[in-house]
C-alpha atoms as a PDB file:
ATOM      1  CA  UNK A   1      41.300  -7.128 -12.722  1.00  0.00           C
ATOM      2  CA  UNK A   2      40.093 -10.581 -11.231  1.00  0.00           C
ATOM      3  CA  UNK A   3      36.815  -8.685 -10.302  1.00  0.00           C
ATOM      4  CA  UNK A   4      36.017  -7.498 -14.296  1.00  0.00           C
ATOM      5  CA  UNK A   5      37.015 -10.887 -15.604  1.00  0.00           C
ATOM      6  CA  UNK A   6      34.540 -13.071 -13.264  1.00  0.00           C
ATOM      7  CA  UNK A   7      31.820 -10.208 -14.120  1.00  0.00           C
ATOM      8  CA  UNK A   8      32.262 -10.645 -18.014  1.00  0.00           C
ATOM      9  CA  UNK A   9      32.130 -13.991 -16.933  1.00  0.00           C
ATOM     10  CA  UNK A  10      28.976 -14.421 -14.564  1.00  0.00           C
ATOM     11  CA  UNK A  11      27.065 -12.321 -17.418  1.00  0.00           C
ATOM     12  CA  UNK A  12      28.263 -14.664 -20.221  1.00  0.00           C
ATOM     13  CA  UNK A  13      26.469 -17.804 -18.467  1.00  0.00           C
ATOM     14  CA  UNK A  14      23.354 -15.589 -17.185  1.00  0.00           C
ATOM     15  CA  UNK A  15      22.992 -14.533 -20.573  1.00  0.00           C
ATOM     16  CA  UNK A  16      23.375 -18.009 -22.075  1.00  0.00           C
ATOM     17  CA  UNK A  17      21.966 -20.282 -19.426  1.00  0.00           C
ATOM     18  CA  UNK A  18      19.354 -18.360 -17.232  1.00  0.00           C
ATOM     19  CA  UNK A  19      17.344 -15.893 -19.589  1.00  0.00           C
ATOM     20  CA  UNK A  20      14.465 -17.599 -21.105  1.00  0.00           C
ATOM     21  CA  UNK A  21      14.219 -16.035 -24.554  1.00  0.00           C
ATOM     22  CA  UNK A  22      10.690 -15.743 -27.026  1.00  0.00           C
ATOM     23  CA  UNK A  23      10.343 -17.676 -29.670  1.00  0.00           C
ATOM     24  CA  UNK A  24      10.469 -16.506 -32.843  1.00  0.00           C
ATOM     25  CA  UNK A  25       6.633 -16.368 -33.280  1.00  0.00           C
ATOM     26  CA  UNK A  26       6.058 -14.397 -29.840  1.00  0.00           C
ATOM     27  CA  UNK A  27       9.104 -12.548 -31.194  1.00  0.00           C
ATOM     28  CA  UNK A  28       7.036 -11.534 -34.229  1.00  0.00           C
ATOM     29  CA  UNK A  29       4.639 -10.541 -32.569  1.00  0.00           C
ATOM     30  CA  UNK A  30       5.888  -8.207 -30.151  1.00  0.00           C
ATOM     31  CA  UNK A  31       7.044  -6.409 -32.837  1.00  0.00           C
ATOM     32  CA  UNK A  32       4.188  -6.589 -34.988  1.00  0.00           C
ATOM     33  CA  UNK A  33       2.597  -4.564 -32.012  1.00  0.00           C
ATOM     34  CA  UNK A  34       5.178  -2.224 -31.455  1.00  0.00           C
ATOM     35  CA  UNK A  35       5.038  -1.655 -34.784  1.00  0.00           C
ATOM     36  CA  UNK A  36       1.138  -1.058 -34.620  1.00  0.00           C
ATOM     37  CA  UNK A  37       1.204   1.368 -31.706  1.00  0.00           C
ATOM     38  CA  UNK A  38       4.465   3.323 -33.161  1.00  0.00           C
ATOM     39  CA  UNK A  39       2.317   3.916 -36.025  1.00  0.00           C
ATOM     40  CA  UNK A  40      -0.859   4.749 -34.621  1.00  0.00           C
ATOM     41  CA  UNK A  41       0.901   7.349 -32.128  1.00  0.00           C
ATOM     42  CA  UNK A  42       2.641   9.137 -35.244  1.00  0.00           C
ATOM     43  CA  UNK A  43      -0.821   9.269 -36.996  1.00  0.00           C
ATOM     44  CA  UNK A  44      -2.164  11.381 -33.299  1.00  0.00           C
ATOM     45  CA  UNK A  45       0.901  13.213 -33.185  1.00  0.00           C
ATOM     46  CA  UNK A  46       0.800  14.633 -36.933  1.00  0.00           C
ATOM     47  CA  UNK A  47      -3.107  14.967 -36.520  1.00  0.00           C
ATOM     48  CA  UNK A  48      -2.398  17.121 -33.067  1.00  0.00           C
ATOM     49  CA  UNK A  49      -0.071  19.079 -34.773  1.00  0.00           C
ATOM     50  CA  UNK A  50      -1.973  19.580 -37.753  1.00  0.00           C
ATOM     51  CA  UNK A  51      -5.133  20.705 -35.742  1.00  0.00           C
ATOM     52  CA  UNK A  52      -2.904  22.864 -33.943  1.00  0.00           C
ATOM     53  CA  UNK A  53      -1.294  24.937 -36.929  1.00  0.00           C
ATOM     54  CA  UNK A  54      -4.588  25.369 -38.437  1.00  0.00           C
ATOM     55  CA  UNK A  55      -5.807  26.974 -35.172  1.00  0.00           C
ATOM     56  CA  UNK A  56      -2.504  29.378 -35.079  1.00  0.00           C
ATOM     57  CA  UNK A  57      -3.373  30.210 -38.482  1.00  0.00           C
ATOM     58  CA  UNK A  58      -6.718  31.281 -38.117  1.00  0.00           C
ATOM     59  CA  UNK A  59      -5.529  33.182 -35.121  1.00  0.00           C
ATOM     60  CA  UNK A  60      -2.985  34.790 -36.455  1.00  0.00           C
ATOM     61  CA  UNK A  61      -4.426  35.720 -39.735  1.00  0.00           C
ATOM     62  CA  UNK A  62      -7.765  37.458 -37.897  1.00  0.00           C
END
């Protein structure tokens, strides 16, 4: 039980003394990007897709 309680422990102070963490502007930003690329992949992915049932269509139709 000693074991848990000095882990819990030794996370606490690596999470609150040794983790440098972004500002608030890089912060933004990171997401901003993630944003950006989450978006642009869900544009390919619908356009793939798309593409693709139009091409099954005219397959399957002929």
């Amino acid at each position: 039980m000693n074991r848990i309680f000095q882990y819990c422990k030794d996370s606490y102070s690596e999470l609150a003394h040794n983790i440098t963490w972004p500002s608030r502007q890089e912060l933004m930003h990171s997401a901003l990007v993630v944003l950006i690329a989450s978006i642009l992949i869900a544009l390919v992915v619908f356009a793939e897709d798309t593409l693709f049932e139009t091409i099954m269509d005219f397959i399957y139709r002929n």
